[in-house]
PDB file of N, CA and C in Angstrom:
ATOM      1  N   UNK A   1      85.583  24.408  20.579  1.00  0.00           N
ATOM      2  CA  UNK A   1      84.676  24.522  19.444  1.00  0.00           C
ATOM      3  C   UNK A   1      83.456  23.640  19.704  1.00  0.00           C
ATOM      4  N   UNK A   2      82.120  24.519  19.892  1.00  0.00           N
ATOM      5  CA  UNK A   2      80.985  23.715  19.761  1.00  0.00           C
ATOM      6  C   UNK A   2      80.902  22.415  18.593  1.00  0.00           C
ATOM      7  N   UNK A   3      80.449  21.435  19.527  1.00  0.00           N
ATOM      8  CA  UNK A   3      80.118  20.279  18.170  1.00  0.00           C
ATOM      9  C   UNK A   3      78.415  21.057  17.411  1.00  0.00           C
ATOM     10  N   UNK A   4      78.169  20.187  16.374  1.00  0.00           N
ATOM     11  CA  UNK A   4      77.142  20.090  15.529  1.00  0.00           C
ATOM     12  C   UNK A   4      76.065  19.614  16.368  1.00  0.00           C
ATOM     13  N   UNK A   5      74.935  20.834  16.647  1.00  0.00           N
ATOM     14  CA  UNK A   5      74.083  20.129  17.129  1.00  0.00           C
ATOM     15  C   UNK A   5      73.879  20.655  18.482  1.00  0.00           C
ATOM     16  N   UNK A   6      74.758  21.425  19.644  1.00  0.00           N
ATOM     17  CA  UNK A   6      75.556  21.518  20.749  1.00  0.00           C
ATOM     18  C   UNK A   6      74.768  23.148  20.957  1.00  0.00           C
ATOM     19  N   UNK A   7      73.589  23.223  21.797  1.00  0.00           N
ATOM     20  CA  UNK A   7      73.199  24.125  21.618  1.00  0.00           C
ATOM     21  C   UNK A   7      73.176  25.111  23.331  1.00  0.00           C
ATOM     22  N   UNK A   8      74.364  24.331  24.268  1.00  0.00           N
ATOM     23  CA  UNK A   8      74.714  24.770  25.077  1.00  0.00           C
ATOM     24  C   UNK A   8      75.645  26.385  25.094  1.00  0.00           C
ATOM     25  N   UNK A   9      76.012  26.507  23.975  1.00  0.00           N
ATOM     26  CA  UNK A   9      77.134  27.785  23.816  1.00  0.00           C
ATOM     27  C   UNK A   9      76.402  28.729  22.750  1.00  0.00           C
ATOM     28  N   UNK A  10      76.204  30.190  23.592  1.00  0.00           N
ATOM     29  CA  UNK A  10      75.189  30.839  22.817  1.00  0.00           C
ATOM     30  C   UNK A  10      76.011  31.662  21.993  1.00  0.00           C
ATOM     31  N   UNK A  11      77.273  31.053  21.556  1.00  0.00           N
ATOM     32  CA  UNK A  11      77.986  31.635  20.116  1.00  0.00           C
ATOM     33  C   UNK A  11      78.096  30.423  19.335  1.00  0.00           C
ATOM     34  N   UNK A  12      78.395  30.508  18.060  1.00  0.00           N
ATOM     35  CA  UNK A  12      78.351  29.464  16.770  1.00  0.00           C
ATOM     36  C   UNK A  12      76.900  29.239  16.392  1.00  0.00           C
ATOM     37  N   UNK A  13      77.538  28.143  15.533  1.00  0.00           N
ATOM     38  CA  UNK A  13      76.212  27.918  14.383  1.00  0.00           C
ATOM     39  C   UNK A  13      75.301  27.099  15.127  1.00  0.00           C
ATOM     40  N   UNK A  14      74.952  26.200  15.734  1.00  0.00           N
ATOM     41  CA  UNK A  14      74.032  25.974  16.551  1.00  0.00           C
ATOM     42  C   UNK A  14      72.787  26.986  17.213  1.00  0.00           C
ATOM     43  N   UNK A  15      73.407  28.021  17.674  1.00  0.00           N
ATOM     44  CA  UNK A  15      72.542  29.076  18.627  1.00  0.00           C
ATOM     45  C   UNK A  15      71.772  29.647  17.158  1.00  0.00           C
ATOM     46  N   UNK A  16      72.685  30.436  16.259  1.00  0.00           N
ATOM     47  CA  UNK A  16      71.983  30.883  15.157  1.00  0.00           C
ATOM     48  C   UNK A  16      71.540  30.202  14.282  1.00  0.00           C
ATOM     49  N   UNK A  17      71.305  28.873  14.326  1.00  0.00           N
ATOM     50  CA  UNK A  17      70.174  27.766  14.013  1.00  0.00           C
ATOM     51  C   UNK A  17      69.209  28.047  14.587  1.00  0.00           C
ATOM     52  N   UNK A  18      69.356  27.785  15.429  1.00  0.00           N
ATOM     53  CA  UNK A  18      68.077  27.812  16.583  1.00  0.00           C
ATOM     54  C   UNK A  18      67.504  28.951  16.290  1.00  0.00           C
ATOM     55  N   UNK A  19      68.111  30.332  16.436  1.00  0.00           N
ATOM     56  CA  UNK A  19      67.408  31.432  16.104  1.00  0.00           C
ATOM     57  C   UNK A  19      66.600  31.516  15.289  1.00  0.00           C
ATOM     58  N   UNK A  20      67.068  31.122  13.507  1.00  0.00           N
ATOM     59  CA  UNK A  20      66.318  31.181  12.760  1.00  0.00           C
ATOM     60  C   UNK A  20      65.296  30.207  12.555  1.00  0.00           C
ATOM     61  N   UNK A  21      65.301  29.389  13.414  1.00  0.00           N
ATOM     62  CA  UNK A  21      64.176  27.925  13.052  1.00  0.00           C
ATOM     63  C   UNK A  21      63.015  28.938  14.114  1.00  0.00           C
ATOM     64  N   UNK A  22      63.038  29.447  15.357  1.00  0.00           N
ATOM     65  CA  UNK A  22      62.566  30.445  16.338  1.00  0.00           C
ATOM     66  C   UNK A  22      61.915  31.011  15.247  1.00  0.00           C
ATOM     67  N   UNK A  23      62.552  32.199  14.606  1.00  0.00           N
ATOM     68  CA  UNK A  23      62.162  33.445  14.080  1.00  0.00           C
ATOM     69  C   UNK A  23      61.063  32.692  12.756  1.00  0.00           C
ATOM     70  N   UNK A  24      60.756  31.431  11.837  1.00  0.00           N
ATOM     71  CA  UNK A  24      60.685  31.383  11.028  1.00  0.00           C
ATOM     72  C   UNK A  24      59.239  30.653  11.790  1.00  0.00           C
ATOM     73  N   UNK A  25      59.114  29.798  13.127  1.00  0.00           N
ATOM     74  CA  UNK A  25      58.287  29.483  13.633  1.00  0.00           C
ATOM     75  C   UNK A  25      57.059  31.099  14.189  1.00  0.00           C
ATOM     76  N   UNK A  26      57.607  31.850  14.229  1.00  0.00           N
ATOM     77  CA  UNK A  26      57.250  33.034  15.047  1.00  0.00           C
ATOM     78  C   UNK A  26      56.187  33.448  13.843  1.00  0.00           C
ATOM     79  N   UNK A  27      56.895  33.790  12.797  1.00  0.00           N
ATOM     80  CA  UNK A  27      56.507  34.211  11.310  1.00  0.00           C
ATOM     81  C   UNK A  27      55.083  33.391  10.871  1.00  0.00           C
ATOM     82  N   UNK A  28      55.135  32.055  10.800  1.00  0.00           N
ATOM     83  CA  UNK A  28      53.900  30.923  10.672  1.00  0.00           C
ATOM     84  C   UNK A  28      53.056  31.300  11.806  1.00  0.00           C
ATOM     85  N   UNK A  29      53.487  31.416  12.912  1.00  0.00           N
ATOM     86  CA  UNK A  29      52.449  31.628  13.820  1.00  0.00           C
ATOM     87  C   UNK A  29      51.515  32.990  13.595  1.00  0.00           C
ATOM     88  N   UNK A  30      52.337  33.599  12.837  1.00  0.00           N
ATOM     89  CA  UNK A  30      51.440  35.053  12.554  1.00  0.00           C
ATOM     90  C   UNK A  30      50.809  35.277  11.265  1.00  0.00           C
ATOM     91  N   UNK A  31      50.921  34.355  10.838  1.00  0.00           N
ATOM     92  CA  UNK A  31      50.625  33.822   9.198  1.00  0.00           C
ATOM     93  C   UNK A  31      49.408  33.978   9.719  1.00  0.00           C
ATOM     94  N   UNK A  32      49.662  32.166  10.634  1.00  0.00           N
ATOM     95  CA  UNK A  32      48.167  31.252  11.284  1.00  0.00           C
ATOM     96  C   UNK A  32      47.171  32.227  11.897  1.00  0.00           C
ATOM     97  N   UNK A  33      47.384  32.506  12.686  1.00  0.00           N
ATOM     98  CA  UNK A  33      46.871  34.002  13.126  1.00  0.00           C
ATOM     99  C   UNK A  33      45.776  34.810  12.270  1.00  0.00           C
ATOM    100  N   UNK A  34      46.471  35.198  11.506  1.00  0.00           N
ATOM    101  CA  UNK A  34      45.717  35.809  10.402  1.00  0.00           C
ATOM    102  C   UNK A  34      45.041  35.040   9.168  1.00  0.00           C
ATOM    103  N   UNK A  35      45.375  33.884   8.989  1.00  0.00           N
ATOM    104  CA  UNK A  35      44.328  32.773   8.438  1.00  0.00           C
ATOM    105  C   UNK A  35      43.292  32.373   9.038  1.00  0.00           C
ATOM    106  N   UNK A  36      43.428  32.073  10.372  1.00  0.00           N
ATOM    107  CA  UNK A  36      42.310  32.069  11.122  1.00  0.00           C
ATOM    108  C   UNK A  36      41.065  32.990  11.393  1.00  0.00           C
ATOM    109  N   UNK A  37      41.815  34.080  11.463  1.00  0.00           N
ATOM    110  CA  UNK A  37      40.979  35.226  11.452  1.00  0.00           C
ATOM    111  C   UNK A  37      39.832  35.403   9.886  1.00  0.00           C
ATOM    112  N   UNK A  38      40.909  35.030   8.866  1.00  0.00           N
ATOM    113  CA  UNK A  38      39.829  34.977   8.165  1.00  0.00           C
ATOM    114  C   UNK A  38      38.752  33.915   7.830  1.00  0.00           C
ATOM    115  N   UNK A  39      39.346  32.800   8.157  1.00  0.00           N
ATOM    116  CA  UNK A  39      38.491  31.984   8.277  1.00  0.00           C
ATOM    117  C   UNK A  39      36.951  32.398   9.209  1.00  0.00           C
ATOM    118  N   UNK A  40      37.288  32.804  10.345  1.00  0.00           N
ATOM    119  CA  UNK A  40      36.384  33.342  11.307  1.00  0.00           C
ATOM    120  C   UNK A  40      35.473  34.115  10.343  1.00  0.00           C
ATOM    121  N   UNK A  41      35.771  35.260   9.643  1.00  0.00           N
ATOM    122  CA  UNK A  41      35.384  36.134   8.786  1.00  0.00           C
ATOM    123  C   UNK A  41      34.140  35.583   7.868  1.00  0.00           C
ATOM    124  N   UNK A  42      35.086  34.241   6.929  1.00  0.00           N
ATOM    125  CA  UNK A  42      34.229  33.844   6.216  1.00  0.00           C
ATOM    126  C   UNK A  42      33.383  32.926   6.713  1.00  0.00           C
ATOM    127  N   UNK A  43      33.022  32.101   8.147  1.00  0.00           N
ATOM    128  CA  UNK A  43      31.894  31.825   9.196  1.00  0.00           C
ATOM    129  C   UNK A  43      30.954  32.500   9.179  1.00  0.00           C
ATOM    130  N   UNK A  44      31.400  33.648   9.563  1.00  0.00           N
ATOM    131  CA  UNK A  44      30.449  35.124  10.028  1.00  0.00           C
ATOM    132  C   UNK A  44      29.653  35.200   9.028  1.00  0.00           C
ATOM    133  N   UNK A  45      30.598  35.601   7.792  1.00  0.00           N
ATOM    134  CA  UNK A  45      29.094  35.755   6.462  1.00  0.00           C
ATOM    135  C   UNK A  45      28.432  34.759   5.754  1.00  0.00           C
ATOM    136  N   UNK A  46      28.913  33.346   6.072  1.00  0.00           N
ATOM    137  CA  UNK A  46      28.026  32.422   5.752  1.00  0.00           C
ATOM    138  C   UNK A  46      27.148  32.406   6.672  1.00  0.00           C
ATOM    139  N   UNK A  47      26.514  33.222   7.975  1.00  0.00           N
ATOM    140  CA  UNK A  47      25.899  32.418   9.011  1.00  0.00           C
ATOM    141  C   UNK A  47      25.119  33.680   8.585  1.00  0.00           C
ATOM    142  N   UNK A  48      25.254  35.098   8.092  1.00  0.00           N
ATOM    143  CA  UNK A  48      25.041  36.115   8.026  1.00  0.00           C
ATOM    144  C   UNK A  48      24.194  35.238   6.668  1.00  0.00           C
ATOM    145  N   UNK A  49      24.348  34.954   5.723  1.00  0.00           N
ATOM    146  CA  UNK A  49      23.592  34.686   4.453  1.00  0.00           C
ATOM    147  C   UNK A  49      22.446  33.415   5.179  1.00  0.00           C
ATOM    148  N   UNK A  50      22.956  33.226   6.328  1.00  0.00           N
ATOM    149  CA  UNK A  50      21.607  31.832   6.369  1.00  0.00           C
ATOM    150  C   UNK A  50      21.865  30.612   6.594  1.00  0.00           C
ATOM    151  N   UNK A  51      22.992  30.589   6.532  1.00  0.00           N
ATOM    152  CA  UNK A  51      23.553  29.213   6.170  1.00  0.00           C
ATOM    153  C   UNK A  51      24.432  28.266   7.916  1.00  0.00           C
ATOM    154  N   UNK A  52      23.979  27.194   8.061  1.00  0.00           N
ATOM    155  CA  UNK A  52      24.479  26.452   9.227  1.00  0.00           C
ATOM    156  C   UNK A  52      26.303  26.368   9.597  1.00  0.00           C
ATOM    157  N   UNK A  53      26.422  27.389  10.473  1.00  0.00           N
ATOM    158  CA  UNK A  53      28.350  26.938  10.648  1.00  0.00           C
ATOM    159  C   UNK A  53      28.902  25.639  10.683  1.00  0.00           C
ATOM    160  N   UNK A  54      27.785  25.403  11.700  1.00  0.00           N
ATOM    161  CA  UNK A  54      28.144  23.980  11.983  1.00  0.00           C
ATOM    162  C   UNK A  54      27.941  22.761  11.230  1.00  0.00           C
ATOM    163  N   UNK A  55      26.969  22.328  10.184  1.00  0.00           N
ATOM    164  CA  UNK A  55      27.152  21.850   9.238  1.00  0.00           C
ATOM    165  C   UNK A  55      28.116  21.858   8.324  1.00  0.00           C
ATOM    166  N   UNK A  56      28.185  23.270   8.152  1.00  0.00           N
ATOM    167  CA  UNK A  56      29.113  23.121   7.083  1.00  0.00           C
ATOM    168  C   UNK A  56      30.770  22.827   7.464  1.00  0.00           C
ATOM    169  N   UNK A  57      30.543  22.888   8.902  1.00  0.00           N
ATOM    170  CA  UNK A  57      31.877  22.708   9.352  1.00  0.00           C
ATOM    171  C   UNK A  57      32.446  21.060   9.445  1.00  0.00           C
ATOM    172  N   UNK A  58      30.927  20.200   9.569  1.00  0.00           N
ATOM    173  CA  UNK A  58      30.909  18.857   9.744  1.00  0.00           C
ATOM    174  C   UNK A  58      31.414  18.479   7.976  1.00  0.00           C
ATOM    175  N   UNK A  59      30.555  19.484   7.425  1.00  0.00           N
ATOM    176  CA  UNK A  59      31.165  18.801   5.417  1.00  0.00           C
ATOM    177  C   UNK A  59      32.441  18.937   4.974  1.00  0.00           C
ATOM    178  N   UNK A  60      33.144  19.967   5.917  1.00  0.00           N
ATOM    179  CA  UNK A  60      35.048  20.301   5.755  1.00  0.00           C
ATOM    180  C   UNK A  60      35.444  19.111   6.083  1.00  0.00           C
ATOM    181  N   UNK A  61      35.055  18.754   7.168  1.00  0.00           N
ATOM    182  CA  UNK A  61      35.705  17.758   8.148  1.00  0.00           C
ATOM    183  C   UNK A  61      35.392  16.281   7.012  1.00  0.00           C
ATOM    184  N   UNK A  62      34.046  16.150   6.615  1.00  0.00           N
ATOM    185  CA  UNK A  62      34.112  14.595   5.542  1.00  0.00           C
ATOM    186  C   UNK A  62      34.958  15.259   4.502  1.00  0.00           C
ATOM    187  N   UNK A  63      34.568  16.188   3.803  1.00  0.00           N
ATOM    188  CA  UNK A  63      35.700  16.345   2.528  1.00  0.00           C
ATOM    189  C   UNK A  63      37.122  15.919   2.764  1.00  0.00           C
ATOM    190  N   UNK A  64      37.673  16.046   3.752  1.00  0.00           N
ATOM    191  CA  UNK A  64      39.087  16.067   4.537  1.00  0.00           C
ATOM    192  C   UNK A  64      39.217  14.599   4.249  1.00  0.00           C
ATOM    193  N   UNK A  65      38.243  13.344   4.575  1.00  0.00           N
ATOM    194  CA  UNK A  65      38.577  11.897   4.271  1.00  0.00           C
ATOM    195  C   UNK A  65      38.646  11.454   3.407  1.00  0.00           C
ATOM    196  N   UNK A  66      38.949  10.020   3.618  1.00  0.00           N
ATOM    197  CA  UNK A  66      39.559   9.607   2.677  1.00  0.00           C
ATOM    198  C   UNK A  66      37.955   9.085   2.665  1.00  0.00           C
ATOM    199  N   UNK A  67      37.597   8.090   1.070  1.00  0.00           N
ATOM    200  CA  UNK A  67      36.100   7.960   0.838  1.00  0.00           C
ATOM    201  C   UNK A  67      35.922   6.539   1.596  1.00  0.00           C
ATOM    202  N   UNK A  68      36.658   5.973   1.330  1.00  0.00           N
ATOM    203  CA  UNK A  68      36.844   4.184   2.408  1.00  0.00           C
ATOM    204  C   UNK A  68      36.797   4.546   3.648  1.00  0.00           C
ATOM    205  N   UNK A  69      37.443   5.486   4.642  1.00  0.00           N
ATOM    206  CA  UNK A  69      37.045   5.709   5.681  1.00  0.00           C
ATOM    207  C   UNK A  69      35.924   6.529   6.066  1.00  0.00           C
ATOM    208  N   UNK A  70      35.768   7.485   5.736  1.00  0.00           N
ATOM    209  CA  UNK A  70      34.464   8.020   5.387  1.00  0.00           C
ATOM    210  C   UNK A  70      33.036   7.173   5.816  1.00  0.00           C
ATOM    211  N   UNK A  71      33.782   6.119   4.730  1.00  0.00           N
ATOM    212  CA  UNK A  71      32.066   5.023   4.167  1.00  0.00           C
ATOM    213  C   UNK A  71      32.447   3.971   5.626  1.00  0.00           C
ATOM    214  N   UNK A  72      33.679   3.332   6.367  1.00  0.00           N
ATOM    215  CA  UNK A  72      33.436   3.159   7.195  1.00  0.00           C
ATOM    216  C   UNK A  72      33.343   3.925   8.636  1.00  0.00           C
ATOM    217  N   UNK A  73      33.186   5.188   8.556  1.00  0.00           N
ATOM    218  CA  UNK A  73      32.680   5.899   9.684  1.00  0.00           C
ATOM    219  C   UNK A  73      31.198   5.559   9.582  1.00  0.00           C
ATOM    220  N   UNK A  74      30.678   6.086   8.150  1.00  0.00           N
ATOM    221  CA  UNK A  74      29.211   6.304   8.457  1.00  0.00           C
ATOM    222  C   UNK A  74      28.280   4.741   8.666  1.00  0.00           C
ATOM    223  N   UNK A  75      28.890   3.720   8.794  1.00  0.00           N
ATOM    224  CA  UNK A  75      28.476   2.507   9.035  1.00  0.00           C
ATOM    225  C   UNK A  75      28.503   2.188  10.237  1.00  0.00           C
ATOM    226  N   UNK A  76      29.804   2.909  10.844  1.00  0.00           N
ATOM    227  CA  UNK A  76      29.963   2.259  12.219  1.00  0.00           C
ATOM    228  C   UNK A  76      28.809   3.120  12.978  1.00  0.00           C
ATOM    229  N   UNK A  77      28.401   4.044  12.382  1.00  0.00           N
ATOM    230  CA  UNK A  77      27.321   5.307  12.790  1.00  0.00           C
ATOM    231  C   UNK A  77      26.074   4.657  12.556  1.00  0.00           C
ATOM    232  N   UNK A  78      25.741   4.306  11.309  1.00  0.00           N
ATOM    233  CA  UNK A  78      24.534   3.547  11.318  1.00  0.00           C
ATOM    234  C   UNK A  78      24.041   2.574  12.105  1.00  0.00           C
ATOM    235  N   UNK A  79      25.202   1.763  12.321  1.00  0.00           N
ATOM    236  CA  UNK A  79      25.044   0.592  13.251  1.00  0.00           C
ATOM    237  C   UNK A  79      24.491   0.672  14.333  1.00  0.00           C
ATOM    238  N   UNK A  80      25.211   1.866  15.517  1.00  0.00           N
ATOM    239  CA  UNK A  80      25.264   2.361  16.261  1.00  0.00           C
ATOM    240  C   UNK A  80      23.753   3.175  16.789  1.00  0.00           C
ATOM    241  N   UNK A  81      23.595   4.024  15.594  1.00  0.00           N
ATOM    242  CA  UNK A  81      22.072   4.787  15.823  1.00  0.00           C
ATOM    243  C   UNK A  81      20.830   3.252  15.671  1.00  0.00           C
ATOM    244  N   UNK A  82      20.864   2.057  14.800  1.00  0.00           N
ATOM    245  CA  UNK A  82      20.596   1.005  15.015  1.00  0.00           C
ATOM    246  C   UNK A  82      20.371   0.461  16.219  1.00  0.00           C
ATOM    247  N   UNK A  83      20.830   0.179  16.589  1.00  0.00           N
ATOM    248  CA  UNK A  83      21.406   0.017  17.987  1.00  0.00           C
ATOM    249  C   UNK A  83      21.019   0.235  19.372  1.00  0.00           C
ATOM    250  N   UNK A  84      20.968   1.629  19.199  1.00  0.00           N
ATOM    251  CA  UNK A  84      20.061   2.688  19.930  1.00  0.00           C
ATOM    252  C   UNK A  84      18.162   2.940  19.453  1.00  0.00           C
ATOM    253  N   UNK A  85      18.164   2.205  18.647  1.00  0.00           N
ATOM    254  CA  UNK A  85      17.232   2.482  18.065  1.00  0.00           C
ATOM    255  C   UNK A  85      16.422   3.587  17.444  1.00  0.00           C
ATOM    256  N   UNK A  86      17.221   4.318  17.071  1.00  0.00           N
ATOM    257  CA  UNK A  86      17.736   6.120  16.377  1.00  0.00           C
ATOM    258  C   UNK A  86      17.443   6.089  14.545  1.00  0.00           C
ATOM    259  N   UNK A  87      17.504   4.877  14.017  1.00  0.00           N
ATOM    260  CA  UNK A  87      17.455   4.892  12.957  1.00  0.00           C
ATOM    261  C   UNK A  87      16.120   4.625  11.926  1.00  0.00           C
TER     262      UNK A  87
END
């Protein structure tokens, strides 16, 4: 009798663990797939109305932080373009 966990013996509950953790990973991946795609989609017609991808892709990316890190990114940035004499 396979132990718990024992995914050497492709009968018992182990193997058909595995299967379904497989099949349920497979499923998300085709989700992702198709989220992406629309994402792509909705790129296309913002760039189609006028509007910068790439900006707006930089404002996903700050919305995503936290506001303390955020405020110390854009310092260590200021500093930096400072620095360079950029500012």
């Amino acid at each position: 009798m396979p132990k718990q966990g024992d995914v050497s013996s492709a009968e018992g509950v182990a193997a058909d663990e595995l299967k379904q953790f497989i099949e349920r990973i497979e499923r998300l991946e085709e989700e992702k797939a198709g989220i992406m795609g629309d994402i792509k989609e909705v790129f296309a017609e913002l760039k189609g109305r006028g509007f910068d991808a790439k900006a707006v892709r930089k404002i996903i990316s700050i919305r995503k932080q936290d506001h303390s890190e955020r405020q110390e990114q854009e310092a260590i940035l200021e500093l930096y373009l400072q620095a360079l004499g950029m500012a």
